[in-house]
PDB file of N, CA and C in Angstrom:
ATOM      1  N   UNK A   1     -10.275  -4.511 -13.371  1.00  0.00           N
ATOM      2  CA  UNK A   1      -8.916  -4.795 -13.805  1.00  0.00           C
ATOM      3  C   UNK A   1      -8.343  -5.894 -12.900  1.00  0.00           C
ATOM      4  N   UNK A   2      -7.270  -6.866 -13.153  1.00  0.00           N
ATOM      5  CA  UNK A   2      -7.427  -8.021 -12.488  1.00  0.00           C
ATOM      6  C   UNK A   2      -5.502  -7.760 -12.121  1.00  0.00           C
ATOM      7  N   UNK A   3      -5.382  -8.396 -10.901  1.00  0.00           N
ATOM      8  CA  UNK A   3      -3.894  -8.090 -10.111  1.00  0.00           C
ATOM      9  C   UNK A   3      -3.080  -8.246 -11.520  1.00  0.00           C
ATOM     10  N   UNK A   4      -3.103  -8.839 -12.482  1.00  0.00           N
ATOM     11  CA  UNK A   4      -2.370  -9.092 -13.381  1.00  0.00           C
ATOM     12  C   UNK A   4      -1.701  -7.750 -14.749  1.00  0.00           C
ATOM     13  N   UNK A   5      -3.060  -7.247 -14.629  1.00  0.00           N
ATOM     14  CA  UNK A   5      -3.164  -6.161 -15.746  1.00  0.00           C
ATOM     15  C   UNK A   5      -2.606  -5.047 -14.642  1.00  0.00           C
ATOM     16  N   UNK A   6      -3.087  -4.499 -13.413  1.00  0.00           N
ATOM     17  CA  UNK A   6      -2.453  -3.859 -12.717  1.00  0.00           C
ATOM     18  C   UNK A   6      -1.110  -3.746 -12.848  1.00  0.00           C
ATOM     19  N   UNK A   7      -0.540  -5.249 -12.587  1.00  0.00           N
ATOM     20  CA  UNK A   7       0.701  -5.170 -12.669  1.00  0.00           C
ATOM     21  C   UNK A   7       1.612  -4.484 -13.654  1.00  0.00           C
ATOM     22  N   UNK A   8       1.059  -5.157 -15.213  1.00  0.00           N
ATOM     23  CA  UNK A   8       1.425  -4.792 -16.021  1.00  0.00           C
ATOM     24  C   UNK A   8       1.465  -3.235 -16.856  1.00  0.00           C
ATOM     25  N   UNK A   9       0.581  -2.548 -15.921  1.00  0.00           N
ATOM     26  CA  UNK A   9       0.376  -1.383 -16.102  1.00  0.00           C
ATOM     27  C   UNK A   9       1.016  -0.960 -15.395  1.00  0.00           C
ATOM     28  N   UNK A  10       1.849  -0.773 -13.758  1.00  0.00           N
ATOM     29  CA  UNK A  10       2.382   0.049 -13.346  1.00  0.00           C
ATOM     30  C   UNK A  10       4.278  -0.252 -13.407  1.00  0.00           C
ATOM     31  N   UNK A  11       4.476  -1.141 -14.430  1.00  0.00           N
ATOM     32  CA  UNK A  11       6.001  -1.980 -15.162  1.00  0.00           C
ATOM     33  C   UNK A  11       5.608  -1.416 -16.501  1.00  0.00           C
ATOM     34  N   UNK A  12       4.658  -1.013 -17.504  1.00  0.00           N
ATOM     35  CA  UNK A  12       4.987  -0.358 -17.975  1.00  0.00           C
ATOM     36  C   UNK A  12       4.769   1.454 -17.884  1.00  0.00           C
ATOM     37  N   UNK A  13       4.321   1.926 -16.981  1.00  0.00           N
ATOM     38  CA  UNK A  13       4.425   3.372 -16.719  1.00  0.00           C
ATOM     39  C   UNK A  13       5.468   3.220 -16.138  1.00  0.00           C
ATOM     40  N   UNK A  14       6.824   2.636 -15.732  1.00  0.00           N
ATOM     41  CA  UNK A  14       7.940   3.058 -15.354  1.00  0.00           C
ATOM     42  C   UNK A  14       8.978   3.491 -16.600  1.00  0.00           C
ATOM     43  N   UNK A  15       9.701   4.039 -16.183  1.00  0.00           N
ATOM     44  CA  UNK A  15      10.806   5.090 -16.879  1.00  0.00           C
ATOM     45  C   UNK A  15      11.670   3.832 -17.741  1.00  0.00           C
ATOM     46  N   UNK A  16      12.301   3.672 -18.656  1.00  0.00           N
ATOM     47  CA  UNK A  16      12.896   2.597 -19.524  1.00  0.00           C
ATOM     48  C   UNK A  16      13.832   2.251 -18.611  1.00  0.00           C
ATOM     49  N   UNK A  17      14.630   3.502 -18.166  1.00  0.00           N
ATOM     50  CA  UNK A  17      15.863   3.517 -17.364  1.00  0.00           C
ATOM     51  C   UNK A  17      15.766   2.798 -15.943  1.00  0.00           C
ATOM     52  N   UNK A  18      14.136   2.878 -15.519  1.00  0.00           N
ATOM     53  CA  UNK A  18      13.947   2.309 -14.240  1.00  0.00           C
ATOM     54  C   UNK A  18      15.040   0.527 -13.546  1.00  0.00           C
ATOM     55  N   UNK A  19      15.639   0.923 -12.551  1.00  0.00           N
ATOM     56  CA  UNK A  19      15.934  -0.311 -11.929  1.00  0.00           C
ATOM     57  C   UNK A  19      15.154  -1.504 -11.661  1.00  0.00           C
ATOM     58  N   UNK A  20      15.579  -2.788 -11.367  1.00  0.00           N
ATOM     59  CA  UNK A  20      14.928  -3.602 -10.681  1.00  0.00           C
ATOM     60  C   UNK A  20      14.285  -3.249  -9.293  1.00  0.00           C
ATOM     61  N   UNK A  21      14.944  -2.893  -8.851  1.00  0.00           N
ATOM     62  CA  UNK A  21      14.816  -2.227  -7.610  1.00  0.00           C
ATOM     63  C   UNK A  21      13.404  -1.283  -7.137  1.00  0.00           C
ATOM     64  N   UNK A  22      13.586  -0.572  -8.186  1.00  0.00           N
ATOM     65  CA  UNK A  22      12.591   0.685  -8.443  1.00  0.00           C
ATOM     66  C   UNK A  22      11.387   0.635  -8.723  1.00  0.00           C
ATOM     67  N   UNK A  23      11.194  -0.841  -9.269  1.00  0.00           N
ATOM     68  CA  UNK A  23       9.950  -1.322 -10.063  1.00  0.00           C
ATOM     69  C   UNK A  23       9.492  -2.396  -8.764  1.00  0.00           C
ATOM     70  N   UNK A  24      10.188  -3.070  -8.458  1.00  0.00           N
ATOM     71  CA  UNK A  24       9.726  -3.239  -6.957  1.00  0.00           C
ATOM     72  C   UNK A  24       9.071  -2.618  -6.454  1.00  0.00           C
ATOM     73  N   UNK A  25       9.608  -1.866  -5.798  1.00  0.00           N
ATOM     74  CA  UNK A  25       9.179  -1.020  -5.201  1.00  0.00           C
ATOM     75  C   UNK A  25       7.907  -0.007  -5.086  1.00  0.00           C
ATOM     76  N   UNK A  26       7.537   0.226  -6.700  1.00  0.00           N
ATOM     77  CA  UNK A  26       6.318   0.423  -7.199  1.00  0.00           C
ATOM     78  C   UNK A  26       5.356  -0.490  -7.159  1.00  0.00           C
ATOM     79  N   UNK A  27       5.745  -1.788  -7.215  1.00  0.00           N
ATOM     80  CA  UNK A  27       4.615  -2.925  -7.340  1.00  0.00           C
ATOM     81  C   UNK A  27       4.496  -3.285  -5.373  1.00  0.00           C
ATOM     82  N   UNK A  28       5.309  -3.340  -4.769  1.00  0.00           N
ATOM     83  CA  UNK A  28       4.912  -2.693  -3.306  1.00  0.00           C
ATOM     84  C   UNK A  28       4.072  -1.948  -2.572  1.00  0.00           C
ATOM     85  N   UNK A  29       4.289  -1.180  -3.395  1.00  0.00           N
ATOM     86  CA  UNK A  29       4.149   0.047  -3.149  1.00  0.00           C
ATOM     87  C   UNK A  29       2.380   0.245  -3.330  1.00  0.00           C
ATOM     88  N   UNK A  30       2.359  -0.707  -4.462  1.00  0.00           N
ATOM     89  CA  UNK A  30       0.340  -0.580  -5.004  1.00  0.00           C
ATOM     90  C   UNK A  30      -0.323  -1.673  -4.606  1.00  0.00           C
ATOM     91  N   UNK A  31       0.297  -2.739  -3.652  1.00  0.00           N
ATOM     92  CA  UNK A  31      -0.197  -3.435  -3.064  1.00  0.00           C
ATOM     93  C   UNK A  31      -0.130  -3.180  -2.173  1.00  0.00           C
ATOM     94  N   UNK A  32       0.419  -1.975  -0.786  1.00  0.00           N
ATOM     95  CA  UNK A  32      -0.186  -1.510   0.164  1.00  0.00           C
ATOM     96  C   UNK A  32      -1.236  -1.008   0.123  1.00  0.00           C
ATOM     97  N   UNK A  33      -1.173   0.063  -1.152  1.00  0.00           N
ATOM     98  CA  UNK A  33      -2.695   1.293  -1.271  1.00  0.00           C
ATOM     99  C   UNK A  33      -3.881   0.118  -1.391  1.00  0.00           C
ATOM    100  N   UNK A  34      -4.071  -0.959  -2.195  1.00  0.00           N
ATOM    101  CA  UNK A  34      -4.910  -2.050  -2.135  1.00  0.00           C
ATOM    102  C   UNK A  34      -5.097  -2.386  -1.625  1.00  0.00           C
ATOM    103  N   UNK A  35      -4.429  -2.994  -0.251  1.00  0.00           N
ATOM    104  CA  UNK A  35      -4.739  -3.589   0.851  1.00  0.00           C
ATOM    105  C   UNK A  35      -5.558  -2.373   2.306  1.00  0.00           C
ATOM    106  N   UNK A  36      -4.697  -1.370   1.682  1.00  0.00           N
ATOM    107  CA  UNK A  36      -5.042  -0.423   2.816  1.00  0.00           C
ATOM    108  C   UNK A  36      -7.097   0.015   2.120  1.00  0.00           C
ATOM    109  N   UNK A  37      -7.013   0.302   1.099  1.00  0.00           N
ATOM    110  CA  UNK A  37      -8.393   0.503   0.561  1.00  0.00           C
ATOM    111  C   UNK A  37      -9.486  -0.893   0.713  1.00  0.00           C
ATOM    112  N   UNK A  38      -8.719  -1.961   0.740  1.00  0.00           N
ATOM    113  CA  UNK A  38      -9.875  -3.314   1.137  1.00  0.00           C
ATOM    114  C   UNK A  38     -10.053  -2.697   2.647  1.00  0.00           C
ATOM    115  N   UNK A  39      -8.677  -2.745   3.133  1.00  0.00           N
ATOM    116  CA  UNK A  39      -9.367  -2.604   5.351  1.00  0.00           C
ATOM    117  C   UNK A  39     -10.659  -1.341   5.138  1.00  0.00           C
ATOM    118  N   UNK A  40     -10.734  -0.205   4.121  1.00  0.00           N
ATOM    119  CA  UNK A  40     -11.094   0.690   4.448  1.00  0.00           C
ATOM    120  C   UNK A  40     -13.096   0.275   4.258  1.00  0.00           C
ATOM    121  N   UNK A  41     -12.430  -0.688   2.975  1.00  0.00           N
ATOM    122  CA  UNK A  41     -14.073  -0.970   2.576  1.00  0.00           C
ATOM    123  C   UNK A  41     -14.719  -2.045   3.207  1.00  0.00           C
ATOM    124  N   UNK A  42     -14.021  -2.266   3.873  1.00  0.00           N
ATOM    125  CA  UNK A  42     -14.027  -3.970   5.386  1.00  0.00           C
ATOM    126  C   UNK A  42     -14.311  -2.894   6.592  1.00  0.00           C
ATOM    127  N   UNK A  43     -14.402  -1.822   6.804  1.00  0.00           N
ATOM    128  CA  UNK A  43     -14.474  -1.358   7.953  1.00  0.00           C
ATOM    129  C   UNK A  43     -13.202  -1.738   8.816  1.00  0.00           C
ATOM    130  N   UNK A  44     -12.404  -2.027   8.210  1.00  0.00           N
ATOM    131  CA  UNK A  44     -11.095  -2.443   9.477  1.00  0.00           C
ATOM    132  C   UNK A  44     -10.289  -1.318   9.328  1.00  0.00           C
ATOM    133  N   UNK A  45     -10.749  -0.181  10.065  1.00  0.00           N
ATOM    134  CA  UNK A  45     -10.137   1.112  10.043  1.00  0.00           C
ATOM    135  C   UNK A  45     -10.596   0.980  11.575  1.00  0.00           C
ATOM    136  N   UNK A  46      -9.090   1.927  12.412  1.00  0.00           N
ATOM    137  CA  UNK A  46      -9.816   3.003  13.788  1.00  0.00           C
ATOM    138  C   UNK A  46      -9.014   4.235  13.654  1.00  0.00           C
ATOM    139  N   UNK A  47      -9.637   4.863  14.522  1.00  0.00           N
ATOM    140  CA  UNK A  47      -9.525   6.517  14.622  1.00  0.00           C
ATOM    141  C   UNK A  47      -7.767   6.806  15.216  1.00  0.00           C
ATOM    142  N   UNK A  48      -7.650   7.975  14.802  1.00  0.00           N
ATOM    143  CA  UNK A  48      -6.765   9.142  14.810  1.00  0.00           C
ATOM    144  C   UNK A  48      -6.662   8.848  16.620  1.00  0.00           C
ATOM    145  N   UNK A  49      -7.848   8.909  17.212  1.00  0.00           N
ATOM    146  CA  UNK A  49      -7.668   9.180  18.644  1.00  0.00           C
ATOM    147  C   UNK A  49      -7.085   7.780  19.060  1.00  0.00           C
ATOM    148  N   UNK A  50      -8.125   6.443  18.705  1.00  0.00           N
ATOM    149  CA  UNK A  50      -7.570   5.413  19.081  1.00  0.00           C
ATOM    150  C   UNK A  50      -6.257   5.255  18.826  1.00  0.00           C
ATOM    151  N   UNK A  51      -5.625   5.329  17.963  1.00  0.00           N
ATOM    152  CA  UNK A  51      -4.326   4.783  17.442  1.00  0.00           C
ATOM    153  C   UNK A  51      -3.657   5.377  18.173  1.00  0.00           C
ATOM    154  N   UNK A  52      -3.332   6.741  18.577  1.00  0.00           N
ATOM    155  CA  UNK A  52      -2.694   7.810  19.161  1.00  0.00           C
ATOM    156  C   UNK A  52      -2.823   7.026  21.236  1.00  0.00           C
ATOM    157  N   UNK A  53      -4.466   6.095  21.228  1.00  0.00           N
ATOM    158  CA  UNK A  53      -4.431   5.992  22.854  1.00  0.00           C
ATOM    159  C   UNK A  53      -3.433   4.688  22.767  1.00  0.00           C
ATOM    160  N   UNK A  54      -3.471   3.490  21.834  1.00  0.00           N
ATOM    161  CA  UNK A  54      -2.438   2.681  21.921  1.00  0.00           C
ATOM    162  C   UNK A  54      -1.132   2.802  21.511  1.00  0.00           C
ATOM    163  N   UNK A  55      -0.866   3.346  21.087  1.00  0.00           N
ATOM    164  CA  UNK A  55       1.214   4.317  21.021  1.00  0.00           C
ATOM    165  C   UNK A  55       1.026   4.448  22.330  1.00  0.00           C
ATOM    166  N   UNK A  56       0.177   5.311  23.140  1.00  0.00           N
ATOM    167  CA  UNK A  56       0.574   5.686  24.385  1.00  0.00           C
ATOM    168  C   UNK A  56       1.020   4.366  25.357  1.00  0.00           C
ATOM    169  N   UNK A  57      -0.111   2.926  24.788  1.00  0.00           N
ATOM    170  CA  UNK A  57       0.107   1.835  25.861  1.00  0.00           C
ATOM    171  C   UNK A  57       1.367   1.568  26.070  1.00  0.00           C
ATOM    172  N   UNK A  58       1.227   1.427  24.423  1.00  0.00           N
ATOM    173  CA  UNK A  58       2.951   0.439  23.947  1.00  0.00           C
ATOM    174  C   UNK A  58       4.195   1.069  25.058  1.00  0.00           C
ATOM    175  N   UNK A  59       3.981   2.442  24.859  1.00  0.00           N
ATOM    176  CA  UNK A  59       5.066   3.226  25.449  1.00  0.00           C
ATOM    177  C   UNK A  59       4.907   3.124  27.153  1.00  0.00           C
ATOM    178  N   UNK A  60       4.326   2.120  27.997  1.00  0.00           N
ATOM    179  CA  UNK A  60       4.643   2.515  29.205  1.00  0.00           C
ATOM    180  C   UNK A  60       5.221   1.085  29.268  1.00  0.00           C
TER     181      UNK A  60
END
């Protein structure tokens, strides 16, 4: 399915009544999960532990 048809599929599964706003927000919204599922299939993921040891850096 190509960014285009995506699109058009999740503008029309919104509610008639839906806002501008709202539909934004959905199309946002499915270009994080996309991006987050490329890092995942790129291996550009780290761990629960790592992430948790750099919060700690940030914070001193």
């Amino acid at each position: 399915m190509t960014t285009k048809e995506k699109i058009k599929d999740i503008i029309e599964n919104q509610p008639d009544d839906a806002t501008y706003e709202e539909i934004l927000r959905e199309l946002a919204f499915a270009g994080m999960i996309e991006r987050g599922l490329e890092d995942v299939r790129k291996e550009r993921t780290i761990s629960n532990q790592e992430l948790g040891h750099r919060i700690r850096l940030w914070q001193k």
